[in-house]
PDB file of N, CA and C in Angstrom:
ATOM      1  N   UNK A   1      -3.565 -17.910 -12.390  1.00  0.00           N
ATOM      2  CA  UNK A   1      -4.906 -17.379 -12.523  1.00  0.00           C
ATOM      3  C   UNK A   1      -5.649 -18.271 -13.520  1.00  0.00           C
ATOM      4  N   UNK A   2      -6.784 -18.330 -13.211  1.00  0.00           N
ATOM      5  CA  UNK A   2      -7.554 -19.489 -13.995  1.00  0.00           C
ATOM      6  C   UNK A   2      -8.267 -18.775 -15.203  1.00  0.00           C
ATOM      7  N   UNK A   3      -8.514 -19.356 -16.031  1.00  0.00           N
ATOM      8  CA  UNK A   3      -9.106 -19.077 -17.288  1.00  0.00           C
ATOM      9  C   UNK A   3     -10.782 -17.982 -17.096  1.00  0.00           C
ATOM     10  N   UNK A   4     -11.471 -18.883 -15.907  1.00  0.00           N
ATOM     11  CA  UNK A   4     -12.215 -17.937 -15.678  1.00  0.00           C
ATOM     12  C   UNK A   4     -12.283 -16.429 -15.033  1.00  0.00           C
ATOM     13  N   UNK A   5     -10.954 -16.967 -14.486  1.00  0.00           N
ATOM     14  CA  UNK A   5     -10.369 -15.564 -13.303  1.00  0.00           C
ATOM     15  C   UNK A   5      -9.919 -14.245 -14.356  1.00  0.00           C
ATOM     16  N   UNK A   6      -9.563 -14.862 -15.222  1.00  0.00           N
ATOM     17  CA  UNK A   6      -9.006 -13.877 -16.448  1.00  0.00           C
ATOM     18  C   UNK A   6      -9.626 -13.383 -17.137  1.00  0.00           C
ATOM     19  N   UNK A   7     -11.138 -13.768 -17.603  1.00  0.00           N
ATOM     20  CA  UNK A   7     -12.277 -13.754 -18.324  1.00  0.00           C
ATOM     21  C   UNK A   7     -13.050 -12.451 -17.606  1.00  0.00           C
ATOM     22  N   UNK A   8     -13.026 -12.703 -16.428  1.00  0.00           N
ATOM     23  CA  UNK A   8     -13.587 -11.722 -15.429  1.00  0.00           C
ATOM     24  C   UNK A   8     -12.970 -10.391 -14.949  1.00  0.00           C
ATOM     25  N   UNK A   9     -11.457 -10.540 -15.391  1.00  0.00           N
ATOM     26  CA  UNK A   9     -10.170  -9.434 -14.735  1.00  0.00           C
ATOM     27  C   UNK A   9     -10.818  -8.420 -16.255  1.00  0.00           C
ATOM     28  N   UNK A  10     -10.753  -9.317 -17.663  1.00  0.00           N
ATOM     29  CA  UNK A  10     -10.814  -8.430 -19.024  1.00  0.00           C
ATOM     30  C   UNK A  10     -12.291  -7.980 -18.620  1.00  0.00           C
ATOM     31  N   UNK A  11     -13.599  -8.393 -18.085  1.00  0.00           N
ATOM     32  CA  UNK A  11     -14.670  -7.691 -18.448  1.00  0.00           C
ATOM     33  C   UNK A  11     -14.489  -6.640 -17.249  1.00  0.00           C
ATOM     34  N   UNK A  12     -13.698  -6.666 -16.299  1.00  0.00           N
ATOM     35  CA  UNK A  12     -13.450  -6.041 -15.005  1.00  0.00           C
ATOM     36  C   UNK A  12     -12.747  -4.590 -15.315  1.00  0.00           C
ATOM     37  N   UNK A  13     -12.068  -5.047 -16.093  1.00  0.00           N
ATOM     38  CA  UNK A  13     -11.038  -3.614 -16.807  1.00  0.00           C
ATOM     39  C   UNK A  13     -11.991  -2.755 -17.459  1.00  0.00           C
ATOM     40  N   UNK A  14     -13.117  -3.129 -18.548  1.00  0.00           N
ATOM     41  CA  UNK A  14     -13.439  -2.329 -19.331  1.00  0.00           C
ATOM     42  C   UNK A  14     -14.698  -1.722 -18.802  1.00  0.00           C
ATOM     43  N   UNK A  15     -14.612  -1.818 -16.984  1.00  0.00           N
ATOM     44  CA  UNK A  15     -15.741  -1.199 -16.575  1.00  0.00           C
ATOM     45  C   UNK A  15     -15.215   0.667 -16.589  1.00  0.00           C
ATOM     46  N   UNK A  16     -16.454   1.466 -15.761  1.00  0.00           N
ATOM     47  CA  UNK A  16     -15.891   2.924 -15.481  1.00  0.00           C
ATOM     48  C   UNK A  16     -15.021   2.670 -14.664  1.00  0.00           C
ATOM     49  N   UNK A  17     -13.953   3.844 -14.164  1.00  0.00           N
ATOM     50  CA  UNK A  17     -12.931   3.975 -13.027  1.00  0.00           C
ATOM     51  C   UNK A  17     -13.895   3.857 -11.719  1.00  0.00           C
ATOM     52  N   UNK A  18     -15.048   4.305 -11.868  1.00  0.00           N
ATOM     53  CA  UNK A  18     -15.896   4.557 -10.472  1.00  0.00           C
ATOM     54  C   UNK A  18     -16.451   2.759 -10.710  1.00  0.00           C
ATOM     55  N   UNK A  19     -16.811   1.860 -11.050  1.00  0.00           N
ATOM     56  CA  UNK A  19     -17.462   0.979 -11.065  1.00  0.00           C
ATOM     57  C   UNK A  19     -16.776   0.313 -10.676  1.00  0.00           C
ATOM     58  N   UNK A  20     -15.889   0.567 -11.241  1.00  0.00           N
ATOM     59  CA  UNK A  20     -14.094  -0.806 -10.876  1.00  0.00           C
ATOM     60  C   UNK A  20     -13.816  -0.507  -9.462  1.00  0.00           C
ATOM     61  N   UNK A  21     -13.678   0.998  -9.082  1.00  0.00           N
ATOM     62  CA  UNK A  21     -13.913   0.978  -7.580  1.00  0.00           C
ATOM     63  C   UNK A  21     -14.791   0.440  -6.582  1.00  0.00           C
ATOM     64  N   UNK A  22     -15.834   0.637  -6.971  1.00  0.00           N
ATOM     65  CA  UNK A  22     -17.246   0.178  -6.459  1.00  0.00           C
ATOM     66  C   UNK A  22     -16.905  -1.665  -6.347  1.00  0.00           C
ATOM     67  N   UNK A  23     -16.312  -2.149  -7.225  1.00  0.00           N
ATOM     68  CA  UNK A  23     -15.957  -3.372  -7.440  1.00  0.00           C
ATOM     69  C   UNK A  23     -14.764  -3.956  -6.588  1.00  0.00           C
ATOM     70  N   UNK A  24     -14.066  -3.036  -6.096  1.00  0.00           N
ATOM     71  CA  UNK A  24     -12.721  -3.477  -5.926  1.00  0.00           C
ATOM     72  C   UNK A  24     -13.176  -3.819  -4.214  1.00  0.00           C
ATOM     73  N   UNK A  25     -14.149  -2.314  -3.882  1.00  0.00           N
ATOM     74  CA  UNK A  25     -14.475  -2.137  -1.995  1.00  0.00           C
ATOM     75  C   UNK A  25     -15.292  -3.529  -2.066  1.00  0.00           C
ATOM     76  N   UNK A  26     -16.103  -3.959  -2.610  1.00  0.00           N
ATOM     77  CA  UNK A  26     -16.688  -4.600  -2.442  1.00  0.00           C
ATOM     78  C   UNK A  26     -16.127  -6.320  -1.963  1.00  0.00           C
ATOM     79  N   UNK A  27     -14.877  -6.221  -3.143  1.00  0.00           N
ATOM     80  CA  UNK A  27     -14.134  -7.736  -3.239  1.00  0.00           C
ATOM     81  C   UNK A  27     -13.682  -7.459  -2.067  1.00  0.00           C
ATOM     82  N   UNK A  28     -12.964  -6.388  -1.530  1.00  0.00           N
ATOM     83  CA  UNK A  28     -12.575  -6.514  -0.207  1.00  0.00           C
ATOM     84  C   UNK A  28     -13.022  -6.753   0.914  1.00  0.00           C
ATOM     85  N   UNK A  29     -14.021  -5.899   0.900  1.00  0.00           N
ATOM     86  CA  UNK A  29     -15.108  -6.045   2.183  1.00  0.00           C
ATOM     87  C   UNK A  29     -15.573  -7.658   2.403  1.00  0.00           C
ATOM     88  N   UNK A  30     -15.896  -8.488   0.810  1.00  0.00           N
ATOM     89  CA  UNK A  30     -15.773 -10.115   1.191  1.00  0.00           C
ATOM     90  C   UNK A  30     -14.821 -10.350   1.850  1.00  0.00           C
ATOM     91  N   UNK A  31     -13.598 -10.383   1.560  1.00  0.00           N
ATOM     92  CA  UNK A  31     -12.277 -10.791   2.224  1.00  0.00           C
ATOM     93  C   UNK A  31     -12.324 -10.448   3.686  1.00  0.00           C
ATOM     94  N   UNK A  32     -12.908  -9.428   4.355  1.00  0.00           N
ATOM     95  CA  UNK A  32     -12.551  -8.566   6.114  1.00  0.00           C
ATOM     96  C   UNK A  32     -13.537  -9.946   6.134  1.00  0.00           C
ATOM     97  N   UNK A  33     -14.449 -10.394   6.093  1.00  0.00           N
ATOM     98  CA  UNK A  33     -15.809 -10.940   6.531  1.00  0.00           C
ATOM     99  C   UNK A  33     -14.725 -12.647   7.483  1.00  0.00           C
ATOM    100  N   UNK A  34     -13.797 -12.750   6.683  1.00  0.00           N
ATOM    101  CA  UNK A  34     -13.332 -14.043   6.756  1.00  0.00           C
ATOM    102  C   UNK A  34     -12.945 -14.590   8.211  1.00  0.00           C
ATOM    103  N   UNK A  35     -12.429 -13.738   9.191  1.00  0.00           N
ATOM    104  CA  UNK A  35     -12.648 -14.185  10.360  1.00  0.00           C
ATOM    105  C   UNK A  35     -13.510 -13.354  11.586  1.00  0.00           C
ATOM    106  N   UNK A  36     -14.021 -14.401  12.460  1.00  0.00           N
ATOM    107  CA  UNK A  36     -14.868 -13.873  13.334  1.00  0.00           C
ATOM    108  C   UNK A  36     -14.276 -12.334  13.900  1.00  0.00           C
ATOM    109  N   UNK A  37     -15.403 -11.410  13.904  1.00  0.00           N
ATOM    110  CA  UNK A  37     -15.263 -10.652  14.907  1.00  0.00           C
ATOM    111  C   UNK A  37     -14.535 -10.538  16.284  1.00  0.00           C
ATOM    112  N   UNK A  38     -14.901 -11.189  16.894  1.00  0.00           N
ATOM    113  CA  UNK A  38     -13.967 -11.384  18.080  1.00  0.00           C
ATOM    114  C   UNK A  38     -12.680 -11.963  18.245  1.00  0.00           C
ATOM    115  N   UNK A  39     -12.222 -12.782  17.466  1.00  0.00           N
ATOM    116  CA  UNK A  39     -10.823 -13.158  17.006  1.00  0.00           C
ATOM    117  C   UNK A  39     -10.216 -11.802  16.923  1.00  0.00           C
ATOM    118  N   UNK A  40     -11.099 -11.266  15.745  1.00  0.00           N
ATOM    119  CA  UNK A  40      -9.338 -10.136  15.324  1.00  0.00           C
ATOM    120  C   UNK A  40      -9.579  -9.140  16.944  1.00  0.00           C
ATOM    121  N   UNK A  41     -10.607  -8.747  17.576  1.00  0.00           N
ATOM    122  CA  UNK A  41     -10.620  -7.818  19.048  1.00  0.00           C
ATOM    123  C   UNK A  41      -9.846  -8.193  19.493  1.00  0.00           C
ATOM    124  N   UNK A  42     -10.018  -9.789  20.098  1.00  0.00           N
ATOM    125  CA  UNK A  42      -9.293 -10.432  21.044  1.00  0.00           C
ATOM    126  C   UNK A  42      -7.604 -10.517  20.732  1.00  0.00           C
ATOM    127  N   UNK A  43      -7.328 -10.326  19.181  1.00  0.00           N
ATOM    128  CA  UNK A  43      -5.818 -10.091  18.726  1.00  0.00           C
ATOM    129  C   UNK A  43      -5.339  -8.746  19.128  1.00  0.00           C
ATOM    130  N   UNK A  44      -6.125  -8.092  18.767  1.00  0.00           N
ATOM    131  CA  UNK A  44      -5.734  -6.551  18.974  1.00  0.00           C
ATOM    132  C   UNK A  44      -5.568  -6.445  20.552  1.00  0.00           C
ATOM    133  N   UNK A  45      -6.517  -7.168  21.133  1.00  0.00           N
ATOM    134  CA  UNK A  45      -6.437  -6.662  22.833  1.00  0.00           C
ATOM    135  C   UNK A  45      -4.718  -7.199  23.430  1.00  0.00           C
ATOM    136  N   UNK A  46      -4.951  -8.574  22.891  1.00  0.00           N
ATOM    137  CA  UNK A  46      -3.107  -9.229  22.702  1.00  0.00           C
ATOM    138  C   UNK A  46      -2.231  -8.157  22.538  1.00  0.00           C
ATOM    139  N   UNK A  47      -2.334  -7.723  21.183  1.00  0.00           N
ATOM    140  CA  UNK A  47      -1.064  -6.662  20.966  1.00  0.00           C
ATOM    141  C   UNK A  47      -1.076  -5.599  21.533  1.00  0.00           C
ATOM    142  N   UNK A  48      -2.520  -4.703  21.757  1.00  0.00           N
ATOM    143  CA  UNK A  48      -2.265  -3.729  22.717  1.00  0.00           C
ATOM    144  C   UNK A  48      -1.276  -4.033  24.203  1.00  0.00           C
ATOM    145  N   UNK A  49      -2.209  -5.107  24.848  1.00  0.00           N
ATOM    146  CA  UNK A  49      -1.455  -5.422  26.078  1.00  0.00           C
ATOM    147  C   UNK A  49       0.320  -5.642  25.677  1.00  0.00           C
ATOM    148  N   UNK A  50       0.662  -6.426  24.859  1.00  0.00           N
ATOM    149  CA  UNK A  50       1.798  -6.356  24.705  1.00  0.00           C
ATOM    150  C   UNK A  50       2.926  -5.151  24.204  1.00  0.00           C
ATOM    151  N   UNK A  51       1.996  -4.333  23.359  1.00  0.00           N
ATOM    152  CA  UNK A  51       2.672  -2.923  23.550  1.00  0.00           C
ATOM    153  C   UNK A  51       3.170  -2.145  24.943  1.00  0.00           C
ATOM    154  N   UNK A  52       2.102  -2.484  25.555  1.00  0.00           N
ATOM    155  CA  UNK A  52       2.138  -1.324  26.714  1.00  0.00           C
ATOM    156  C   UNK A  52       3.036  -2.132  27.636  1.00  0.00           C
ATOM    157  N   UNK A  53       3.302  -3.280  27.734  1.00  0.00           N
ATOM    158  CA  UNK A  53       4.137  -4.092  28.301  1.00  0.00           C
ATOM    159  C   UNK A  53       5.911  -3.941  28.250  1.00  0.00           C
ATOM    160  N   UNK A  54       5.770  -3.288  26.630  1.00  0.00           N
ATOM    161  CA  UNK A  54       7.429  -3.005  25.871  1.00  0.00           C
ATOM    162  C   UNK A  54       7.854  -1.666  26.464  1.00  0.00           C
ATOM    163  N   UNK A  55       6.489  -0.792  26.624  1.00  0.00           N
ATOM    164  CA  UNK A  55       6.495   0.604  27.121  1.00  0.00           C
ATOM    165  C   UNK A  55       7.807   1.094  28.153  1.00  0.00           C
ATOM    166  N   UNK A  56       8.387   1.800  28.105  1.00  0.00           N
ATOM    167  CA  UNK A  56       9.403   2.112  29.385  1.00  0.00           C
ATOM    168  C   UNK A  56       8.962   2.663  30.743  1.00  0.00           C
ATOM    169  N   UNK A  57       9.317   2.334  31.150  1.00  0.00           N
ATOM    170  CA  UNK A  57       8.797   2.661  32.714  1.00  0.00           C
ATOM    171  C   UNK A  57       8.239   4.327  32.903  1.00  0.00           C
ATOM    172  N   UNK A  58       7.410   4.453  33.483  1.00  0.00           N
ATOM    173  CA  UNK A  58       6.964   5.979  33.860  1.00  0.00           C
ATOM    174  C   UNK A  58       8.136   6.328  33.864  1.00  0.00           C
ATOM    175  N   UNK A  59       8.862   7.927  33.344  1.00  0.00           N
ATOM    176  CA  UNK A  59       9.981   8.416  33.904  1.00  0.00           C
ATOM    177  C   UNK A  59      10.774   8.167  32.615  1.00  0.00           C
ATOM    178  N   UNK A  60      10.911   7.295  31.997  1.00  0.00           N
ATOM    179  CA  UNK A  60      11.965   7.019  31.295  1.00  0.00           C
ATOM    180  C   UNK A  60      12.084   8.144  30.344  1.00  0.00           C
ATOM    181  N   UNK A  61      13.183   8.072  29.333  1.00  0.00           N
ATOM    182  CA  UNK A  61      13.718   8.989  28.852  1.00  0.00           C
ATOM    183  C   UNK A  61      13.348   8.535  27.171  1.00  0.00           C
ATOM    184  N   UNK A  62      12.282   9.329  26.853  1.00  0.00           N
ATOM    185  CA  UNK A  62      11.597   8.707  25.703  1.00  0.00           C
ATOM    186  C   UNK A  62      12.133   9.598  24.491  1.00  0.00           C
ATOM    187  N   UNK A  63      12.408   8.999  23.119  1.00  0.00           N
ATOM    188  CA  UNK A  63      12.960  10.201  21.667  1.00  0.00           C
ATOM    189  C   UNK A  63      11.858  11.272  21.542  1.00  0.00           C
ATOM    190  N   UNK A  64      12.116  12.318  21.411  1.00  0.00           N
ATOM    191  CA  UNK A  64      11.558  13.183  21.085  1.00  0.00           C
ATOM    192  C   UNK A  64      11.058  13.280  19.637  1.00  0.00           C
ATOM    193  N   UNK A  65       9.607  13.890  19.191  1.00  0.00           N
ATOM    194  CA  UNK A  65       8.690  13.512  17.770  1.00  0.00           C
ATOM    195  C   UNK A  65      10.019  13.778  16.823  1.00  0.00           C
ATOM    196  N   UNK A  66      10.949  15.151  16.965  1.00  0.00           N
ATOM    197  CA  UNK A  66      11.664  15.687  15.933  1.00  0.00           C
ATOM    198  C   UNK A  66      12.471  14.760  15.372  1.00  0.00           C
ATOM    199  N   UNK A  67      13.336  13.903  16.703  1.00  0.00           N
ATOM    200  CA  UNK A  67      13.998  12.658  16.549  1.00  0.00           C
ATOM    201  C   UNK A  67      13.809  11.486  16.015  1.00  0.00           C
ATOM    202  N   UNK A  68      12.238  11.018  16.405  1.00  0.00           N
ATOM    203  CA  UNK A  68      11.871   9.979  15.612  1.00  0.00           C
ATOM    204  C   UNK A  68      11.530  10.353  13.878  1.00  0.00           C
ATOM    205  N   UNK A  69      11.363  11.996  13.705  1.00  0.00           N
ATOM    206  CA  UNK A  69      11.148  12.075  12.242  1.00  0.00           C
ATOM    207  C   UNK A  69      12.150  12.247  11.537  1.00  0.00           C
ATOM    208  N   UNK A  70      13.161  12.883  12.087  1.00  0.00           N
ATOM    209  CA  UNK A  70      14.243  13.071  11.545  1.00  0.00           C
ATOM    210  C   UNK A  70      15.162  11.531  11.426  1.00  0.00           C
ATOM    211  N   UNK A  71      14.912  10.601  12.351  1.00  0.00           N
ATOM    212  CA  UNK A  71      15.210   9.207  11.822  1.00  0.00           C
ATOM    213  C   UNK A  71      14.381   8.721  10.670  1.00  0.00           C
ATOM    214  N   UNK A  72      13.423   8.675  10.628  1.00  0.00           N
ATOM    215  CA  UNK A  72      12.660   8.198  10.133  1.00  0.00           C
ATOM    216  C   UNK A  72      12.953   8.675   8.467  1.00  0.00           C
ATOM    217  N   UNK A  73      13.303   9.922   8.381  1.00  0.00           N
ATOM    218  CA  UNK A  73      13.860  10.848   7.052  1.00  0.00           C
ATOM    219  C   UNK A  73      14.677   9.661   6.478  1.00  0.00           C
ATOM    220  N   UNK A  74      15.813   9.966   7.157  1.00  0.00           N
ATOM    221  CA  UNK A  74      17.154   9.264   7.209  1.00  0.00           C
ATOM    222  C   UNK A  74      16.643   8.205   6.450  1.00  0.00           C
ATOM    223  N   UNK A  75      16.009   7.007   7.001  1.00  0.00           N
ATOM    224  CA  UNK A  75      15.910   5.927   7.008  1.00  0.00           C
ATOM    225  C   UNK A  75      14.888   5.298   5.436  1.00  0.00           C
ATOM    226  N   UNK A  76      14.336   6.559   5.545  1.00  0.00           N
ATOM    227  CA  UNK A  76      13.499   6.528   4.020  1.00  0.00           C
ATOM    228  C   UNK A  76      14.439   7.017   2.774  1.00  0.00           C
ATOM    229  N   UNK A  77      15.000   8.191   2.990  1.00  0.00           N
ATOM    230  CA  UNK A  77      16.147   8.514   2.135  1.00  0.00           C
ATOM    231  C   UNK A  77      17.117   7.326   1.781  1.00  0.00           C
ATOM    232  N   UNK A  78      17.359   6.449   2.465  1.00  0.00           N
ATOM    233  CA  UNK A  78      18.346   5.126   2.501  1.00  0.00           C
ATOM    234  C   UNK A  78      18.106   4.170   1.605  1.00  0.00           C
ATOM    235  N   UNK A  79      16.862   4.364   2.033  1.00  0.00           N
ATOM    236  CA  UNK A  79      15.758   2.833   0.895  1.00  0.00           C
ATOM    237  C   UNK A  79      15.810   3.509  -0.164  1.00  0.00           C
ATOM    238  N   UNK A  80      15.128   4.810  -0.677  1.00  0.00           N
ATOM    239  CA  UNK A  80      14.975   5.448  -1.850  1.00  0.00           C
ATOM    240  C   UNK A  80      16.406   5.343  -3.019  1.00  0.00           C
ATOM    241  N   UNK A  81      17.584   5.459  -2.077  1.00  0.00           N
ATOM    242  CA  UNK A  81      19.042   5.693  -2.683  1.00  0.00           C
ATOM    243  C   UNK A  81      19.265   4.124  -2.968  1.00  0.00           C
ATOM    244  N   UNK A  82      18.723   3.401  -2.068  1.00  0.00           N
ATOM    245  CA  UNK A  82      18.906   1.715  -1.963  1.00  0.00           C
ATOM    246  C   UNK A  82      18.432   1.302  -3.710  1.00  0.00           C
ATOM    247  N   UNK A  83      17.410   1.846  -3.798  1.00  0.00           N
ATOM    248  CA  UNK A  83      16.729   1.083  -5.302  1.00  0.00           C
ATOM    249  C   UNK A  83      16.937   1.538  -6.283  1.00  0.00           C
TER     250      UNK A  83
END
């Protein structure tokens, strides 16, 4: 981080909690701006199509919500015990 970057983080801190917010949406909202519109659609239309592509055939024999949460438990409980 550069000297000025740091200069700006300390006057950044000693704003209100609401200002620093106001500050933070803002830095972000620069950042979304960075690629065209239609790039990220045209990505998303990519991955949609390729989702529905992975999809199982009409008919197939899909996990049930309880199953995928009750994995999903599991699988968070694992990491939590992990760290």
């Amino acid at each position: 981080m550069s000297q000025a970057t740091r200069e700006l983080l300390e006057r950044a801190l000693r704003l209100s909690p609401v200002e620093r917010a106001e500050l933070v949406a803002e830095l972000v909202a620069s950042l979304d701006g960075d690629e065209p519109e239609d790039l990220v659609e045209s990505a998303w239309a990519d991955e949609i199509e390729r989702r529905v592509r992975e999809m199982p055939a009409a008919g197939a024999a899909l996990p049930s919500a309880d199953d995928v949460f009750s994995r999903l438990r599991t699988h968070l409980a694992e990491r939590r015990r992990a760290k």
